[in-house]
Protein backbone atom coordinates (compact mmCIF):
# COMPACT_ATOMS: atom_id res chain seq x y z
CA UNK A 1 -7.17 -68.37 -28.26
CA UNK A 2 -9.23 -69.12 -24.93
CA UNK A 3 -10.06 -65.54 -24.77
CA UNK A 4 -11.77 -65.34 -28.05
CA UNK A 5 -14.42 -67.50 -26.89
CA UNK A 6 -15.26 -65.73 -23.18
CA UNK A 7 -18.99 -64.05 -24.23
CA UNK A 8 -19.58 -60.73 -24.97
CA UNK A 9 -20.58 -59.95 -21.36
CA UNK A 10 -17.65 -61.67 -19.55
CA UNK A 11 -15.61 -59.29 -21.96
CA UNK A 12 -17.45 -56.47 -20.16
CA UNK A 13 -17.04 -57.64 -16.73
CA UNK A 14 -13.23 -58.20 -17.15
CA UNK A 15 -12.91 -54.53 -18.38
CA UNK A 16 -14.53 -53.08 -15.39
CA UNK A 17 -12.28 -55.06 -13.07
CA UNK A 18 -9.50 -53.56 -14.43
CA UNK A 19 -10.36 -50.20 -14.94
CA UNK A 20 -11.48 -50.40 -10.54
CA UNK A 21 -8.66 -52.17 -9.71
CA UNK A 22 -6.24 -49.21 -11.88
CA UNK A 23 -8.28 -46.46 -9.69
CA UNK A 24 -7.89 -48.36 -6.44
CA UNK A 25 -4.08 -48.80 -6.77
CA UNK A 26 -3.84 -44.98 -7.99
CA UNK A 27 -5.91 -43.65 -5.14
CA UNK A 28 -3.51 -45.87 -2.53
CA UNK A 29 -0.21 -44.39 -4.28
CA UNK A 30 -1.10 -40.80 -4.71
CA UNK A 31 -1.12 -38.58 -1.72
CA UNK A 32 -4.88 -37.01 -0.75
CA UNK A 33 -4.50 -33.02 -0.94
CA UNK A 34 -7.15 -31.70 1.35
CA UNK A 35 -7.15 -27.90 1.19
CA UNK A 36 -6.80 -25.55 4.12
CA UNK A 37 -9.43 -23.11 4.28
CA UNK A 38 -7.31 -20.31 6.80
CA UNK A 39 -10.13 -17.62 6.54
CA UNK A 40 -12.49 -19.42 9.21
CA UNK A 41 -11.30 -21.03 12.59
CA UNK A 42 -9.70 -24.42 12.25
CA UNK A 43 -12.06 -27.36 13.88
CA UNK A 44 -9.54 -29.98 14.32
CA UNK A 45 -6.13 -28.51 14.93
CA UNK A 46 -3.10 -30.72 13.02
CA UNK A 47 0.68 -29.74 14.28
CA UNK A 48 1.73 -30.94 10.72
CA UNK A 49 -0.45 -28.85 8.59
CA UNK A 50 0.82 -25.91 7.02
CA UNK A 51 -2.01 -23.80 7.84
CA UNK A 52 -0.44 -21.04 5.19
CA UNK A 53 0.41 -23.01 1.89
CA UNK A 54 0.23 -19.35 0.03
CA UNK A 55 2.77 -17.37 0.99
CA UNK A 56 3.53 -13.85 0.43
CA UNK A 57 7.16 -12.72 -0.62
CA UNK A 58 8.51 -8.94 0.00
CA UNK A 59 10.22 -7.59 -3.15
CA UNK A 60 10.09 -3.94 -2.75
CA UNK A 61 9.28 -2.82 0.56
CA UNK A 62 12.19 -2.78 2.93
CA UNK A 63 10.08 -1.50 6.27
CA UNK A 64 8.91 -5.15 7.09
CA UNK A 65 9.23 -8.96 6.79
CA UNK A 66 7.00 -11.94 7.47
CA UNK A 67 8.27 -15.55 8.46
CA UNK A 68 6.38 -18.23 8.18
CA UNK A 69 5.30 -20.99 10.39
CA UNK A 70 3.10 -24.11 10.34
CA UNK A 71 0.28 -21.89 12.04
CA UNK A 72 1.42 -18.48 12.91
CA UNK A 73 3.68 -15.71 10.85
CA UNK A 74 5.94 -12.93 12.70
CA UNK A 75 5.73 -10.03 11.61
CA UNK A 76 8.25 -7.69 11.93
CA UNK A 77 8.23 -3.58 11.50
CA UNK A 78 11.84 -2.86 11.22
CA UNK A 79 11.88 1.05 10.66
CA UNK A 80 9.09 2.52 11.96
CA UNK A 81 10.16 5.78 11.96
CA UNK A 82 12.90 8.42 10.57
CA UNK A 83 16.10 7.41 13.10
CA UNK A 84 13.75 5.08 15.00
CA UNK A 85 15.27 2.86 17.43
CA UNK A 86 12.71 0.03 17.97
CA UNK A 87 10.94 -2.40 16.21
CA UNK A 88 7.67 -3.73 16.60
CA UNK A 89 6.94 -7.53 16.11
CA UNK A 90 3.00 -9.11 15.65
CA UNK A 91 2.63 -12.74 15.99
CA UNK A 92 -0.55 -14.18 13.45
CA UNK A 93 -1.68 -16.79 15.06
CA UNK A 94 -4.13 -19.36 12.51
CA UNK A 95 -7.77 -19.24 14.68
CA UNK A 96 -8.66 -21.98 16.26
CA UNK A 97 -4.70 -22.97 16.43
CA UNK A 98 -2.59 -22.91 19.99
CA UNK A 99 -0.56 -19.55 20.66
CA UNK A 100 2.85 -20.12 20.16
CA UNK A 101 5.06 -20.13 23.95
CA UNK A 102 7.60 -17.28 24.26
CA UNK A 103 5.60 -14.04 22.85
CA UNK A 104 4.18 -11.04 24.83
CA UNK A 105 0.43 -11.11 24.77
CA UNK A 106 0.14 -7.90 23.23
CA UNK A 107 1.35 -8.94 20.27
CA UNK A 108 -0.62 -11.93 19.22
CA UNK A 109 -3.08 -11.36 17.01
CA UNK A 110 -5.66 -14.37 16.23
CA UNK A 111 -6.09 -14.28 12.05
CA UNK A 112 -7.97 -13.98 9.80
CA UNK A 113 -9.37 -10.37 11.75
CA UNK A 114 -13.14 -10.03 11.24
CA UNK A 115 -13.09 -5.96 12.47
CA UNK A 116 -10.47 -3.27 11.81
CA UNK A 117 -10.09 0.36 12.43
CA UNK A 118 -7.72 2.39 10.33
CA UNK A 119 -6.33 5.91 11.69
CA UNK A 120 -4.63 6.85 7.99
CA UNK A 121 -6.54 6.83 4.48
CA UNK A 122 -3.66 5.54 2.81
CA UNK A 123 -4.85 1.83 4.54
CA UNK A 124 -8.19 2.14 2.66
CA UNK A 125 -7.34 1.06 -0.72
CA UNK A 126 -5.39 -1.92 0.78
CA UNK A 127 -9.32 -3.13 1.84
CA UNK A 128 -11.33 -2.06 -1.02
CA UNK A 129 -8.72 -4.18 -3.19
CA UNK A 130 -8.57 -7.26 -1.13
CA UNK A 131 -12.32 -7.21 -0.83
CA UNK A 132 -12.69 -6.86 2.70
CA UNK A 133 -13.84 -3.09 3.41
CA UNK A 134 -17.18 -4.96 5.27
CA UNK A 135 -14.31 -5.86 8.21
CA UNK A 136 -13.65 -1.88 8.57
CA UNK A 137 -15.73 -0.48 11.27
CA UNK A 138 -13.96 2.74 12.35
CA UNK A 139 -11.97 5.43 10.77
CA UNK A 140 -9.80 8.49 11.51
CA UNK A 141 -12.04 11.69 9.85
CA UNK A 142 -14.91 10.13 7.48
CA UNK A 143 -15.00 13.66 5.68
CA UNK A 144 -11.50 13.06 4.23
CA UNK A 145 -12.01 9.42 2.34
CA UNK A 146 -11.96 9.28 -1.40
CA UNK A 147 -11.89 5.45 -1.73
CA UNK A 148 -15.62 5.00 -2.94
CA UNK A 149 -16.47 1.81 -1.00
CA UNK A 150 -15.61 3.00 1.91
CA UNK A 151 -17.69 6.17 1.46
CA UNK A 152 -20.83 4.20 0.24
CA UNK A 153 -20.39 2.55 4.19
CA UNK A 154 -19.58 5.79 5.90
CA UNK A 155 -22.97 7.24 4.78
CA UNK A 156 -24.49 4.10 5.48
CA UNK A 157 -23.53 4.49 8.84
CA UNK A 158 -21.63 1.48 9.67
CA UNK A 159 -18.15 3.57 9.93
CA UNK A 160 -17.68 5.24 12.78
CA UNK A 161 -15.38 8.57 13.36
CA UNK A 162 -12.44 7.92 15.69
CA UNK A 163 -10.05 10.79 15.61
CA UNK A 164 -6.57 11.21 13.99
CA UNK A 165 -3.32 9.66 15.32
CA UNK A 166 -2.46 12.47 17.68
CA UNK A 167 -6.21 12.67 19.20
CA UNK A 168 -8.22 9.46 18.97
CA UNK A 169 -10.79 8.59 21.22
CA UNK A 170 -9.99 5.53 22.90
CA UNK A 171 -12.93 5.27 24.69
CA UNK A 172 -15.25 5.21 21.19
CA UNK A 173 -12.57 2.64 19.87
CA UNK A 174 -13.12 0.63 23.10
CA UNK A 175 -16.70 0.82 22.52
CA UNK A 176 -16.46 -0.49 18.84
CA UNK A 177 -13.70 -2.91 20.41
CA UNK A 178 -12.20 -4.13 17.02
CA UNK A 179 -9.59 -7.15 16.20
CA UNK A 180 -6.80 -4.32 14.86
CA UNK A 181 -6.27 -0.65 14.71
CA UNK A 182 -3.61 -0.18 12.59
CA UNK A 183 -1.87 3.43 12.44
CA UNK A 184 1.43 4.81 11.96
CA UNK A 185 4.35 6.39 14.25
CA UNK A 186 6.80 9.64 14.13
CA UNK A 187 8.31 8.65 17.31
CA UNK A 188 7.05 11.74 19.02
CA UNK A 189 5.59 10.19 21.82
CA UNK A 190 3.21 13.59 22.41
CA UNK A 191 1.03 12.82 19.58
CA UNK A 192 1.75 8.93 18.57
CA UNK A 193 -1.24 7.06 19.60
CA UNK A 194 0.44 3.93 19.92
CA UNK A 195 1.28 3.63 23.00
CA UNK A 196 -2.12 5.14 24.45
CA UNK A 197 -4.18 2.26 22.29
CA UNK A 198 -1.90 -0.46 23.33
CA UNK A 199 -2.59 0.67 26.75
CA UNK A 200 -5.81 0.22 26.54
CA UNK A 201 -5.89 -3.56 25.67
CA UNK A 202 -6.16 -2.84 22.31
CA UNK A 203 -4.35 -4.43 19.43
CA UNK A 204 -2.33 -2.15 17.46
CA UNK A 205 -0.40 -2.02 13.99
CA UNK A 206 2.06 0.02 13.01
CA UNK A 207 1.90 0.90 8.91
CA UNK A 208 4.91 2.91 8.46
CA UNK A 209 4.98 3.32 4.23
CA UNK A 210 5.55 6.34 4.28
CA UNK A 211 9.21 5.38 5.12
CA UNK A 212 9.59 3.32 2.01
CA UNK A 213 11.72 5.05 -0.74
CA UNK A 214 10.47 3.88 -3.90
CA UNK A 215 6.83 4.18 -5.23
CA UNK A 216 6.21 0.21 -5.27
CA UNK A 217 8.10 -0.22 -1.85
CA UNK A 218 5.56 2.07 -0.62
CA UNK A 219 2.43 0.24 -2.38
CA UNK A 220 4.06 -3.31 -1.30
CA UNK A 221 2.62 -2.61 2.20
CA UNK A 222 -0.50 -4.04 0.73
CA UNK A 223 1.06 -6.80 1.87
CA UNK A 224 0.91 -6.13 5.28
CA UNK A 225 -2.73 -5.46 5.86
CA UNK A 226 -3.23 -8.40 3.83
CA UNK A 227 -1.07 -10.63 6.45
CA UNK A 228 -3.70 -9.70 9.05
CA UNK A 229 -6.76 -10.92 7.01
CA UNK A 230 -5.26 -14.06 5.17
CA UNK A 231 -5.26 -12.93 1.76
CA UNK A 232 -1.90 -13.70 1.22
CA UNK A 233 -2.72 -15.33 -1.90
CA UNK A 234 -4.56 -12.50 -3.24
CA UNK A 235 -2.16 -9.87 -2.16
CA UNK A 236 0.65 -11.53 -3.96
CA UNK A 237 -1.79 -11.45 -7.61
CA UNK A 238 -2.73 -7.63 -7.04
CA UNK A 239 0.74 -6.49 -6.21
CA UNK A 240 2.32 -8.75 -9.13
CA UNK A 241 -0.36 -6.93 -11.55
CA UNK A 242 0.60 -3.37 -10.09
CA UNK A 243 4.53 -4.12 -10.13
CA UNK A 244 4.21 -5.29 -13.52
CA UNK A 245 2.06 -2.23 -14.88
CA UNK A 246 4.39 -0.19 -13.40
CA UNK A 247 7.62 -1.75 -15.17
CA UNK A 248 5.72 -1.43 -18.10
CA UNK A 249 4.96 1.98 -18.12
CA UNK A 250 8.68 2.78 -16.95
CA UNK A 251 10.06 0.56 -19.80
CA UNK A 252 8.19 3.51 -22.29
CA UNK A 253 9.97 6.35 -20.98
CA UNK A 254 13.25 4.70 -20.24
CA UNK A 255 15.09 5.56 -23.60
CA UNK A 256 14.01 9.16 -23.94
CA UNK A 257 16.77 11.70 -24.88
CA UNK A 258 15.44 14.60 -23.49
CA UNK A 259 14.97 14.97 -19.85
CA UNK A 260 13.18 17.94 -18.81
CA UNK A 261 14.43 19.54 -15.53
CA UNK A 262 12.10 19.43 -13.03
CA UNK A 263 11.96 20.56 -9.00
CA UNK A 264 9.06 20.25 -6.81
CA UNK A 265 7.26 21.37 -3.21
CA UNK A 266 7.16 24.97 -2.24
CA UNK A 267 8.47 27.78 0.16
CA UNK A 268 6.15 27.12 3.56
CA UNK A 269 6.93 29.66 6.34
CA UNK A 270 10.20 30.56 5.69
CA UNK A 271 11.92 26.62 4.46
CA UNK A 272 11.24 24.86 0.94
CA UNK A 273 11.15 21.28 1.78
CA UNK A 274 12.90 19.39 -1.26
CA UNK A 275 12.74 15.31 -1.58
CA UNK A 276 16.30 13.70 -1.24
CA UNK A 277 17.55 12.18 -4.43
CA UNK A 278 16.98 8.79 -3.04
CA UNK A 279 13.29 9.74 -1.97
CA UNK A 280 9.92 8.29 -3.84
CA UNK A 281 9.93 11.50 -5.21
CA UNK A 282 12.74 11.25 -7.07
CA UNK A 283 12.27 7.83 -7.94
CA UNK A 284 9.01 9.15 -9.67
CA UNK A 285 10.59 11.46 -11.55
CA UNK A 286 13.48 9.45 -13.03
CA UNK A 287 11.02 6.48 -14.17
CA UNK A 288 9.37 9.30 -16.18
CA UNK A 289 11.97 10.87 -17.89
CA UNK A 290 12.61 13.69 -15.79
CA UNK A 291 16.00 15.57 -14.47
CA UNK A 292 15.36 16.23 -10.97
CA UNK A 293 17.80 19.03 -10.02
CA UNK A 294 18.32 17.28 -6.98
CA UNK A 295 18.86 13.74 -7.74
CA UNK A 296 22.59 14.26 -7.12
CA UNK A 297 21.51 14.20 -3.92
CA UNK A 298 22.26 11.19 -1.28
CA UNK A 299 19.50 11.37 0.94
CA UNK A 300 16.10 9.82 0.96
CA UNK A 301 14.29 12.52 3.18
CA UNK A 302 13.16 16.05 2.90
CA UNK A 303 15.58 18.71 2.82
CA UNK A 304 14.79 21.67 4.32
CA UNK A 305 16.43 24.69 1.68
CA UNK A 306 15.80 28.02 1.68
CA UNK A 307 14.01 30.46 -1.20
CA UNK A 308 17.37 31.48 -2.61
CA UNK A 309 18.47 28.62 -2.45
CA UNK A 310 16.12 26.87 -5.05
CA UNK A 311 16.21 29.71 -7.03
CA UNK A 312 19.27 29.83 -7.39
CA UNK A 313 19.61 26.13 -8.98
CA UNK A 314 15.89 26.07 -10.53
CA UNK A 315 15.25 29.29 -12.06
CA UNK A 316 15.70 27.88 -15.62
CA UNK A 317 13.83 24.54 -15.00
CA UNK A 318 10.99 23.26 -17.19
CA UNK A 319 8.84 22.35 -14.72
CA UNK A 320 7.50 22.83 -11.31
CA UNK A 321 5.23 20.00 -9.67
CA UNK A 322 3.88 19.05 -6.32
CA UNK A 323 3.28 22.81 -4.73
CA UNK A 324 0.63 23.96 -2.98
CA UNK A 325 -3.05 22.52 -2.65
CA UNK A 326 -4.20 25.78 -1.96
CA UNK A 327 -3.10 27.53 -4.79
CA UNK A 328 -6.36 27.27 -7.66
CA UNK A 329 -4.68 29.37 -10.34
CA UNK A 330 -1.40 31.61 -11.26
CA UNK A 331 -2.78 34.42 -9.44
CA UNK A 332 -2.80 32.42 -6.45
CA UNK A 333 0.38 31.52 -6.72
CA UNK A 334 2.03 34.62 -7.32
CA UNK A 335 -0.28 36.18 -4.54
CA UNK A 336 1.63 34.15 -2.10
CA UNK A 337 5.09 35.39 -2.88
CA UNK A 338 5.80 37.63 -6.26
CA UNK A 339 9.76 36.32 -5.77
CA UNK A 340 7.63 32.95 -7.71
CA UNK A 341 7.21 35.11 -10.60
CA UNK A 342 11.27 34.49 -11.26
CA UNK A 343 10.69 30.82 -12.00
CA UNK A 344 11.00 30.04 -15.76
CA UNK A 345 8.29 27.54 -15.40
CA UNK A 346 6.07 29.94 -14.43
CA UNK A 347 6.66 32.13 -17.22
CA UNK A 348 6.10 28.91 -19.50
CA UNK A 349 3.04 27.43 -17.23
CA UNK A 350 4.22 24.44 -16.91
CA UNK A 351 2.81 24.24 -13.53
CA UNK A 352 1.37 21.10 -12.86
CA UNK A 353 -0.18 19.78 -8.80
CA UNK A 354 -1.02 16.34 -7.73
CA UNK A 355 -4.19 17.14 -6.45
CA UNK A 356 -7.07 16.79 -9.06
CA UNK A 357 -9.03 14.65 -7.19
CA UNK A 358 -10.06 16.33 -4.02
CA UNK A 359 -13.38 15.28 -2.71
CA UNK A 360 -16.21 18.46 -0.72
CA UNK A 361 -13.89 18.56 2.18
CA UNK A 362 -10.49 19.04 0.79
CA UNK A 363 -9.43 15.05 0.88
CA UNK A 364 -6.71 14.38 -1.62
CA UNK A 365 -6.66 11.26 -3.58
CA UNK A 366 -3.37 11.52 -4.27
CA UNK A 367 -2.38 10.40 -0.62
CA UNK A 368 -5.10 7.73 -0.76
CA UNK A 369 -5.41 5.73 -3.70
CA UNK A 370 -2.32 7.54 -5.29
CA UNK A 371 -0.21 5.04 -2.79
CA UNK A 372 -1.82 2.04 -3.73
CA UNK A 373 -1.82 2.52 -7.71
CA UNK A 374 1.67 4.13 -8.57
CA UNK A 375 1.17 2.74 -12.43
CA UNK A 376 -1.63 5.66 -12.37
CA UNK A 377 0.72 8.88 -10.89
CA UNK A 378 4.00 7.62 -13.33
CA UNK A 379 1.43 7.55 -16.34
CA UNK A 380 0.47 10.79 -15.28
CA UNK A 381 4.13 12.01 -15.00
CA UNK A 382 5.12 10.66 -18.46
CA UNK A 383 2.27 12.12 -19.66
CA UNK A 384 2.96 15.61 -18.38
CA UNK A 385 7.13 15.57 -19.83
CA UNK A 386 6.62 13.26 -22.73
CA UNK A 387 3.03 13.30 -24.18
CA UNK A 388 3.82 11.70 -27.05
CA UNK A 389 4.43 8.36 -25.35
CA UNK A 390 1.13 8.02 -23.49
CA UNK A 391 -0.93 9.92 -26.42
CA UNK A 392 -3.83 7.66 -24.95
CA UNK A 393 -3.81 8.74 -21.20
CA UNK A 394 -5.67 11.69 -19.24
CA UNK A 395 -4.45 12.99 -16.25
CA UNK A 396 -6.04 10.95 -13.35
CA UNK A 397 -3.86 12.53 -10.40
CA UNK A 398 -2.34 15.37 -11.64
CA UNK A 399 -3.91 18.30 -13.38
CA UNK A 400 -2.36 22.19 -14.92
CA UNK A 401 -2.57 24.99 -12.57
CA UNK A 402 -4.87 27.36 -14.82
């Protein structure tokens, strides 16, 4: 009854008291989050921050892994190359954190990178998508690259030419002196540049997706450039986005009754080079609703048939895909050998190349951005055999051999 008579502005006072006093006591019982910005150099090193709270995780690719640490990651290439016998391990160490005891200095790398050079296209899109092509200072042949922001920087003149794996001019990369050249290996040691660039004090990684036998193993190597610059975070988005269009796509074509047989590649100097039925290839080809002649096949590399050979088993096939850039129209292909003539699907025309997107000097997006977007080349697929479920889509990749 006492508190009926407290004025108006006591009232108010009493209110406030409480409604501090509730904030005070909530602020004292819930724990402070102060975020980690990992893209600049720490100030104040902490031994119990985890200076990577986003985390990538590896689905698809089965060429690398990455474990974690309060402020490095290990990074570890586990096949670099067909029957390789090595593995190559980068430690990522947080900037502005202490290198961890017990690694060879050649392998510590100080993240995030602010300058990269890349010896392979196929590394582009991985920048252009995480936002960081500004870092990329130096490529293999600036005539070949599709991806458009890089080729908005090479004519501005802040890319410079480097050479190709097998030739590259370490003393121009020395000049430009960036935080990573990544590359790739065949374990011929005549014409891996590896070895040369490591060498030379230079850090070095090894991208091997082209070892990767499935389409979104081989685009999950996003990941891995993405390690070096500290997008984890936005790695893990893109790739969800792309694994998930991909599935999607897949799902459309996955009931289809009729599977049109298909075979692929070409007759070059005497051996037709045929993807494995565990290759990318054939991966492809099943997502869309194909019957790739040699999907009974156990292997996940090329194998290396002759003419009759693939005659013999794909003279009566629907289609033929993935032959040769050079050939413009179905003159040019029976120019190169009449014994072509024989294929049913040349008869037909249904003679359809990946390479619709070449830039002035012969550069193949296919091999570029192809990698990085396989949604795009299975739509195309699907398209091709069953039109009817993508009535919607154009050919981005792939075009008909006129």
């Amino acid at each position: 009854m006492n508190f009926l008579k407290l004025s108006h502005s006591k009232i108010i006072f009493l209110c406030q008291f409480f409604l501090i006093a509730t904030l005070v006591i909530a602020c004292h019982n819930t724990p402070i989050s102060i975020p980690t910005n990992n893209n600049a150099c720490i100030q104040k090193y902490d031994p119990n921050t985890d200076y990577f709270p986003n985390k990538i995780k590896i689905n698809h690719a089965t060429g690398f892994t990455v474990e974690y640490h309060k402020h490095y990651k290990i990074v570890t290439i586990k096949n670099p190359w067909q029957n390789a016998n090595t593995k190559f391990q980068y430690i990522l160490v947080q900037c502005g954190t202490p290198t961890p005891k017990g690694f060879n200095q050649a392998q510590v790398i100080t993240v995030p990178i602010n300058s990269i050079v890349s010896l392979s296209t196929t590394h582009l899109p991985h920048l252009a998508k995480l936002g960081v092509v500004d870092k990329l200072i130096g490529i293999s042949n600036t005539k070949q690259v599709n991806t458009p922001d890089v080729v908005e920087r090479v004519k501005a003149g802040k890319i410079a030419q480097v050479g190709n794996n097998y030739n590259v001019d370490i003393e121009k990369l020395l000049e430009l002196n960036p935080d990573l050249v990544t590359t790739f290996g065949t374990g011929n040691s005549q014409t891996d540049s590896y070895a040369k660039l490591t060498e030379a004090g230079l850090k070095v990684g090894i991208n091997s997706e082209y070892m990767e036998d499935t389409p979104l193993g081989r685009s999950e190597w996003l990941k891995f450039t993405a390690l070096f610059f500290n997008k984890d975070e936005q790695a893990e988005k893109i790739f969800s986005e792309i694994a998930n269009k991909y599935a999607r796509v897949a799902q459309k074509a996955k009931a289809v009754k009729n599977r049109p047989t298909i075979f692929v590649g070409f007759n070059f100097k005497g051996t037709w080079y045929m993807p494995g039925g565990k290759s990318y290839v054939a991966k492809y080809l099943a997502d869309a609703g194909a019957n790739y002649l040699w999907s009974d096949d156990k292997s996940s590399g090329s194998l290396p048939l002759s003419f009759e050979v693939v005659l013999e088993r794909a003279a009566n096939a629907d289609y033929w895909l993935n032959f040769s850039q050079s050939w413009k129209n179905l003159k040019d292909l029976v120019g190169e050998n009449n014994r072509y003539a024989d294929f049913k699907a040349v008869k037909t025309g249904n003679l359809y190349n990946n390479n619709a997107r070449l830039n002035e000097s012969g550069g193949n997006d296919y091999w570029e951005s192809g990698i990085s977007n396989p949604d795009m080349v299975l739509s195309d697929l699907i398209k091709i055999l069953h039109p009817e479920i993508l009535p919607n889509h154009k050919l981005f990749y792939y075009h008909k051999l006129s």
